[in-house]
Protein backbone atom coordinates (compact mmCIF):
# COMPACT_ATOMS: atom_id res chain seq x y z
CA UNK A 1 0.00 0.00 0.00
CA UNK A 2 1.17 3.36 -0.90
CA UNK A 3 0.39 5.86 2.08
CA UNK A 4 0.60 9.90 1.41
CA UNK A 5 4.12 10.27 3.09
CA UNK A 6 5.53 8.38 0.87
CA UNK A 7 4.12 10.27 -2.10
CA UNK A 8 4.93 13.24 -0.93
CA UNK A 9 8.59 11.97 -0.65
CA UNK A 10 8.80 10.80 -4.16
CA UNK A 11 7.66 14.42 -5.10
CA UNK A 12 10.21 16.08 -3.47
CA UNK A 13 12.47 13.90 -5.18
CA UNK A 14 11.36 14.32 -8.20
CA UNK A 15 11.53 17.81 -7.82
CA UNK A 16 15.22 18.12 -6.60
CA UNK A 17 15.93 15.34 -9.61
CA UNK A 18 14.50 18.81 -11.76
CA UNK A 19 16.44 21.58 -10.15
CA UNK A 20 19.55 19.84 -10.54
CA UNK A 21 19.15 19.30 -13.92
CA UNK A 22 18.36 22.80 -15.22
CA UNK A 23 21.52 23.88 -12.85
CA UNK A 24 23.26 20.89 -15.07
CA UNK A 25 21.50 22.16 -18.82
CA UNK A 26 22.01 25.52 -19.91
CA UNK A 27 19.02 27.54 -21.26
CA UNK A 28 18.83 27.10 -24.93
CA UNK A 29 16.86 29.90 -27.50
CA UNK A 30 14.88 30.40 -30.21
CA UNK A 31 15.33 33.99 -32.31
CA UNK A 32 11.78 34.79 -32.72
CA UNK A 33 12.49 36.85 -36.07
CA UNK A 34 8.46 37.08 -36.58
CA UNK A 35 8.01 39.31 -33.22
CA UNK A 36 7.27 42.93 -34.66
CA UNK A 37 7.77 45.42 -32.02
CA UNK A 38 6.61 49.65 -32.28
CA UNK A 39 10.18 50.38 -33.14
CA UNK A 40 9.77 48.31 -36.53
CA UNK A 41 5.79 48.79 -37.51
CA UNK A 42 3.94 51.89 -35.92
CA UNK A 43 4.33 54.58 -38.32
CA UNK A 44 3.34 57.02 -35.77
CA UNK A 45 6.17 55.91 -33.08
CA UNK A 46 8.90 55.57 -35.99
CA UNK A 47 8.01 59.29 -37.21
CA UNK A 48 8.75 60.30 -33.39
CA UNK A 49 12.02 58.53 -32.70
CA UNK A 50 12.96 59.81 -36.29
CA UNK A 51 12.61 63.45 -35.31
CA UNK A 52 14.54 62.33 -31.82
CA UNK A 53 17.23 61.07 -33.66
CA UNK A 54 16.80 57.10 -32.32
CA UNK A 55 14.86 55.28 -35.15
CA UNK A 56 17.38 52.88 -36.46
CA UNK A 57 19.62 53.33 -33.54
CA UNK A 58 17.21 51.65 -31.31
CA UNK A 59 17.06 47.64 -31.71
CA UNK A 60 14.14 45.35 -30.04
CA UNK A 61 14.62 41.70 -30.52
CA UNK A 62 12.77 38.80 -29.28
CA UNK A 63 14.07 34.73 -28.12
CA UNK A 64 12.08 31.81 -26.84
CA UNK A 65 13.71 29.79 -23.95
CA UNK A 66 13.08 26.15 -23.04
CA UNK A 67 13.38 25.94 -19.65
CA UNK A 68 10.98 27.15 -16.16
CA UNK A 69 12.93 30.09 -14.92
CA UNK A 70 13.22 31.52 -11.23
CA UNK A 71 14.19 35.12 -10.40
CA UNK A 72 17.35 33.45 -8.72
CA UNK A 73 18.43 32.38 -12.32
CA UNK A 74 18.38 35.65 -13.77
CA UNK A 75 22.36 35.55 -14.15
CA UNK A 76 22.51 32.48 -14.92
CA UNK A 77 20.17 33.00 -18.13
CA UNK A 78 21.27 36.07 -19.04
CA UNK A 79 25.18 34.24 -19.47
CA UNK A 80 23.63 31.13 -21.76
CA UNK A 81 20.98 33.78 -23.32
CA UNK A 82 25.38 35.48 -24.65
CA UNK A 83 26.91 32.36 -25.01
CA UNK A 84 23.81 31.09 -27.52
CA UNK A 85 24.72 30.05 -30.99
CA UNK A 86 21.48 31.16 -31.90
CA UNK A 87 22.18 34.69 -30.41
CA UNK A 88 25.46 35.33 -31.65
CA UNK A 89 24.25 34.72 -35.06
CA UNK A 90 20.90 36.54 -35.10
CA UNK A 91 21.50 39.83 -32.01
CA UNK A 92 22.32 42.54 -33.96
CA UNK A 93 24.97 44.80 -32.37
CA UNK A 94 26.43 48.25 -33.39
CA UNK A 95 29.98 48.17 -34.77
CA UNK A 96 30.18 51.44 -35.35
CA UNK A 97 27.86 52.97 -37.73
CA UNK A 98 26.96 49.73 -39.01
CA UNK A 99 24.79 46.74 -37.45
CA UNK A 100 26.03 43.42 -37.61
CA UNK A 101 25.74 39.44 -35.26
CA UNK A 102 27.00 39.29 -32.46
CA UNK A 103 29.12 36.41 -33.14
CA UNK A 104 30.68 33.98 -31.42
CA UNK A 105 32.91 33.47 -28.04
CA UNK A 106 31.34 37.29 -26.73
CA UNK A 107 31.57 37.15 -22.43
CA UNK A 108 28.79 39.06 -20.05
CA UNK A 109 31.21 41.64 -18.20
CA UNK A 110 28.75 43.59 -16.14
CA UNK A 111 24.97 42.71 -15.06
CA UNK A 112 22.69 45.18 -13.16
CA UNK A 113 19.53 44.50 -12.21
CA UNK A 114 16.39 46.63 -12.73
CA UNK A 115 13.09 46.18 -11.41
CA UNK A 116 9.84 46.43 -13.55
CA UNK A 117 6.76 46.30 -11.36
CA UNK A 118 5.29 49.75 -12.41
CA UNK A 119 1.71 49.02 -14.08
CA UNK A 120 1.13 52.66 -15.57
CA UNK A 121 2.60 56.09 -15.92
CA UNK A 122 1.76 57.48 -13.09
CA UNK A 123 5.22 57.85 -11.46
CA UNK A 124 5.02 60.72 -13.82
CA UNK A 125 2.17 62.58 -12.71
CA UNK A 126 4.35 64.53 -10.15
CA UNK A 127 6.31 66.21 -12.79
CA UNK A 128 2.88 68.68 -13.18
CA UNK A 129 3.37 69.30 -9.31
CA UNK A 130 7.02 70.11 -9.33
CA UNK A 131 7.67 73.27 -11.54
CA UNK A 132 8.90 71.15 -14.51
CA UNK A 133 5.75 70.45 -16.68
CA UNK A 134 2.82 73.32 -17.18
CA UNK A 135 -1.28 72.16 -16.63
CA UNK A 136 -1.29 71.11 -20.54
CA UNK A 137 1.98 69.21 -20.60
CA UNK A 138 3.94 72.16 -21.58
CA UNK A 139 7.41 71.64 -20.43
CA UNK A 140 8.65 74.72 -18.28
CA UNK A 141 12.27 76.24 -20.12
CA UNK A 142 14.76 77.66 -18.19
CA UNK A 143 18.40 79.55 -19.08
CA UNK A 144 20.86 77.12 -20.87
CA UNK A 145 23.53 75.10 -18.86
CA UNK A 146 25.74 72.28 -19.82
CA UNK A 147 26.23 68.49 -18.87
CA UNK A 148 28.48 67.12 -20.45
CA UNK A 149 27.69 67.32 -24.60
CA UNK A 150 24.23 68.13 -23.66
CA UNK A 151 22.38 71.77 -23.72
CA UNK A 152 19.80 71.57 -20.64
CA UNK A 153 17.60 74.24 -21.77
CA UNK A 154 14.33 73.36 -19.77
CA UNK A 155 13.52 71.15 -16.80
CA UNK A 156 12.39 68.37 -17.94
CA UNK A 157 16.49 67.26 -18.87
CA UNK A 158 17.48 68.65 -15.05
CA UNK A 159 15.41 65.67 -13.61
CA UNK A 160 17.04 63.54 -15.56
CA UNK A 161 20.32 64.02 -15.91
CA UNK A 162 21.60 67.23 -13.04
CA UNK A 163 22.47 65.37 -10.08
CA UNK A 164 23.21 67.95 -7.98
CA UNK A 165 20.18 70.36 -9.11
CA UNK A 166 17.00 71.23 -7.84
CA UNK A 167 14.88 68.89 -9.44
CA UNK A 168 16.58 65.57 -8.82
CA UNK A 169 14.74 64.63 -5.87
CA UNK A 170 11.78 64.70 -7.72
CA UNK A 171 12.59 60.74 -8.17
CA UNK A 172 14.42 58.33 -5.57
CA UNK A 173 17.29 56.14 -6.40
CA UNK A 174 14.89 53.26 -6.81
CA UNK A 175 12.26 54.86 -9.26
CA UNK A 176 15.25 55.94 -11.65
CA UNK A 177 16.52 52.37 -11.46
CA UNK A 178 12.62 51.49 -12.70
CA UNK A 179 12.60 49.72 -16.44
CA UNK A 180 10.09 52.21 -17.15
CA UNK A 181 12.28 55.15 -15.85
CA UNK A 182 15.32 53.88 -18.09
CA UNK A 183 13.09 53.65 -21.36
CA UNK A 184 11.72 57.32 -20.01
CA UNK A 185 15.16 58.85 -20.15
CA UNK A 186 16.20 57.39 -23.06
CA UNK A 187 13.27 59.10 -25.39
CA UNK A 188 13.68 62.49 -23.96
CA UNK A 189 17.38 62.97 -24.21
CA UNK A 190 17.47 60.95 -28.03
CA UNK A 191 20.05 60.69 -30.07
CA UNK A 192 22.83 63.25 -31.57
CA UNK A 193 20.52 65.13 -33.96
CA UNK A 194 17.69 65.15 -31.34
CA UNK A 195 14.83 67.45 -32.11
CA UNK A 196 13.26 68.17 -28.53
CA UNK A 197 9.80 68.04 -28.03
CA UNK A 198 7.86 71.21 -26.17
CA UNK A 199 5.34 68.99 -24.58
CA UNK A 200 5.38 66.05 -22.25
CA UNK A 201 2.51 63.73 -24.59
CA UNK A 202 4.96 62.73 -27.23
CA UNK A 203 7.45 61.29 -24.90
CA UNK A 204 4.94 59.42 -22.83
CA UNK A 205 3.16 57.91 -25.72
CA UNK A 206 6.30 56.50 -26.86
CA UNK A 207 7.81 55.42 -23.38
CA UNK A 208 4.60 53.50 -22.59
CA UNK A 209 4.75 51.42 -26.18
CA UNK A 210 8.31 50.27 -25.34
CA UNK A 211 7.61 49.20 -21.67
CA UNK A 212 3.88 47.53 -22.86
CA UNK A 213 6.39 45.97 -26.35
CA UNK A 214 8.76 44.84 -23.66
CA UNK A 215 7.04 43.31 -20.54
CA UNK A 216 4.54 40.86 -20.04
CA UNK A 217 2.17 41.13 -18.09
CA UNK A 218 -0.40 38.96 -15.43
CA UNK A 219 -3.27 39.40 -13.78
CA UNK A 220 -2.62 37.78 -10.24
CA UNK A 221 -5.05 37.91 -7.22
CA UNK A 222 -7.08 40.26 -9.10
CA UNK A 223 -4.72 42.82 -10.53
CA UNK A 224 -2.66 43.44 -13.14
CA UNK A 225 1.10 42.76 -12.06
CA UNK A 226 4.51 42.86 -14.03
CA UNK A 227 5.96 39.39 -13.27
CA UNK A 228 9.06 40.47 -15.82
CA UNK A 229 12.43 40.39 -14.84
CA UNK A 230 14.72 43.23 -16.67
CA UNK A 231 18.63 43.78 -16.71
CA UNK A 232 21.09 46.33 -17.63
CA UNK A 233 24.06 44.59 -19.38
CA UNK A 234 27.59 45.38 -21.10
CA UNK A 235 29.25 42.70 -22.97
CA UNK A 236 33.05 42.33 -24.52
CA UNK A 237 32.73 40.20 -27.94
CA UNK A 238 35.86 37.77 -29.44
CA UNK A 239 37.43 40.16 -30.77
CA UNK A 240 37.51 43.03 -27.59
CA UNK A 241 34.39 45.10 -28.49
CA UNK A 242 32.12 46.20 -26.22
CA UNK A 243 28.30 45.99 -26.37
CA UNK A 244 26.66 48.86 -26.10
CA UNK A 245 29.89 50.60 -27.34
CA UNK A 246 31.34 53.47 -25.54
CA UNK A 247 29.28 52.47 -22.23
CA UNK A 248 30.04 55.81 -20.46
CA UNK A 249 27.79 57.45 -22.36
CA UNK A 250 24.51 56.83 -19.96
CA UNK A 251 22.12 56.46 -23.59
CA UNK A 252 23.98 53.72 -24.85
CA UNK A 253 22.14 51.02 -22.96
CA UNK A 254 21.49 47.34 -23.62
CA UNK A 255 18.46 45.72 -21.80
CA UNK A 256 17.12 42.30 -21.34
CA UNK A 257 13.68 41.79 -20.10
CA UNK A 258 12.89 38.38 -19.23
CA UNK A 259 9.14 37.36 -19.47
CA UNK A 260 8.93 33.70 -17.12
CA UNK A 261 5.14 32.66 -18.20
CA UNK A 262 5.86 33.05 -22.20
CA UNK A 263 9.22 31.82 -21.67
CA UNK A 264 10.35 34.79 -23.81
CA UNK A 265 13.39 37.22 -23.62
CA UNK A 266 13.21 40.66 -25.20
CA UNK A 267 16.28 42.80 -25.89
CA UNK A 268 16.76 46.83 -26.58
CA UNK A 269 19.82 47.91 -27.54
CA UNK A 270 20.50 51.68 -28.37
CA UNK A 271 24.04 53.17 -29.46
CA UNK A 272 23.84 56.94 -29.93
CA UNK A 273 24.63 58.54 -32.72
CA UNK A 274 22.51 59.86 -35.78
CA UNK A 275 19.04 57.96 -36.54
CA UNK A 276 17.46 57.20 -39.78
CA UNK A 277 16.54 60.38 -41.47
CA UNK A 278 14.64 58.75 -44.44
C-alpha cells in the first residue's frame, strides 16, 4: 500500500531530480524573427524617434527559452541567453555605424539589475506638481547650462540628468533604477541630432509602447502585475568590443527583459549617434 508520506517523498524527489538538472542544462533559444515590435511597424512611433534622432539606432529583438525560470536564475540565463549560438548569429549589435551578429565566443562583463513592477505612468504625474511640466503638458524652459555634450535648456532634462540640481529629488534612487524610468530617459534625451519636443505627450506615448512591447504582463489575485524580470548589461565580444559601445555614455544602454510565463526574452539595444533620417 502506498500511504501519502511516501508520495509526498517521491515528489520532493522528483523535484530536486528537476532543479539539478536545469543547474546541469544551460538555457537554450529560439530567435523569434516574426516578433514585430513599435520600433519596426507603428508609423506614428517611428516618425517620433525619427525626429529624436533614435529610429534605427534603437534595436528590439525577441528569443524563446526552453526551460521554467526563477528570479534566482536571472544571471545564470542572461550568461547562456550570450553564449547562444542562436544569439550570436541573429542579435544585432552596433559596430560602429553599421549593425552586424554578435558572433561567437562574446563574455557578459557587467549585469545590473532593474526592477519592472510599475503598471502605468503614473510615477510621472508629479512632474505637473514640481515646476517642470505646465497644466497642458507644456514643459517649463529655463536659461541654458551644460552636462556634459548636452544643452539643458528646460527642466524636464534637469530631472534627468543634473544630479546635484534642484529637481533631482523629484525621483528616488529606486524609481530611476525602474525599467520604465530607463526607457523614459532614453526618449527624452534621443540621439545626436535630437529634435526636442515642447510637450510632455509625445514622450509618454512612446515610453509606454516600449515598456507595454517589452514586458509581459499577469493578472494575479485580481490585478494586473509585471511578473518580468529586466537587466542592464555590457558585454566584450571575441574580438575586444564592447556591447553597447562606448558604455560611459549613460544612452547607450542594452536591456534584457525576461518574461517567465511566455518563456520569452526581449532585448533593446541603443548606441547613440545619428538615426534614420529617411
Amino acid at each position: 500500500m502506498v500511504t501519502e508520506d511516501a508520495i509526498d517523498v517521491s515528489e520532493r524527489r522528483q523535484y530536486k531530480i528537476l532543479e539539478l538538472t536545469r543547474a546541469i542544462m544551460p538555457f537554450t533559444f529560439t530567435h523569434l524573427d516574426k516578433k514585430k515590435f513599435v520600433v519596426d511597424e507603428d508609423s506614428t512611433i517611428q516618425a517620433l524617434l525619427r525626429k529624436w534622432s533614435l529610429l534605427g539606432r534603437v534595436t528590439c529583438q525577441a528569443y524563446a527559452f526552453d526551460q521554467p525560470f526563477e528570479e534566482y536564475n536571472l544571471a545564470t540565463l542572461i550568461k547562456d541567453f550570450v553564449g547562444s549560438p542562436s544569439v550570436a548569429a541573429t542579435l544585432l549589435v552596433w559596430r560602429r555605424e553599421l549593425k552586424e551578429p554578435l558572433g561567437k565566443g562574446s563574455q557578459l562583463e557587467e549585469i545590473e539589475k532593474i526592477p519592472c513592477q510599475l503598471t502605468s505612468m503614473e510615477i510621472f504625474k508629479r512632474l505637473y506638481d514640481t515646476n517642470v511640466l505646465r497644466e497642458d503638458g507644456e514643459i517649463i524652459q529655463c536659461f541654458e547650462e551644460y552636462h556634459e555634450d548636452l544643452i539643458l535648456n528646460d527642466n524636464l532634462k534637469k530631472v534627468l540628468v543634473q544630479e546635484e540640481g534642484e529637481f533631482w529629488d523629484v525621483y528616488s534612487e529606486e524609481e530611476r533604477n525602474e525599467l520604465l524610468f530607463h526607457l523614459f530617459k532614453l526618449v527624452v534625451l534621443g540621439g545626436e541630432c535630437c529634435q526636442f519636443e515642447d510637450n510632455f505627450h509625445n514622450y509618454g506615448i512612446v515610453t509606454k509602447a516600449l515598456y507595454k512591447d517589452l514586458i509581459s504582463p499577469q493578472v494575479v489575485n485580481g490585478k494586473v502585475a509585471v511578473t518580468s524580470f529586466a537587466a542592464k548589461i555590457r558585454l566584450r565580444t571575441a574580438r575586444g568590443l564592447e556591447v553597447p559601445e562606448d558604455p560611459s555614455k549613460s544612452q547607450n544602454v542594452f536591456l534584457v527583459v525576461v518574461n517567465p510565463h511566455t518563456r520569452t526574452v526581449h532585448t533593446l539595444l541603443h548606441q547613440h549617434g545619428v538615426g534614420d533620417m529617411d
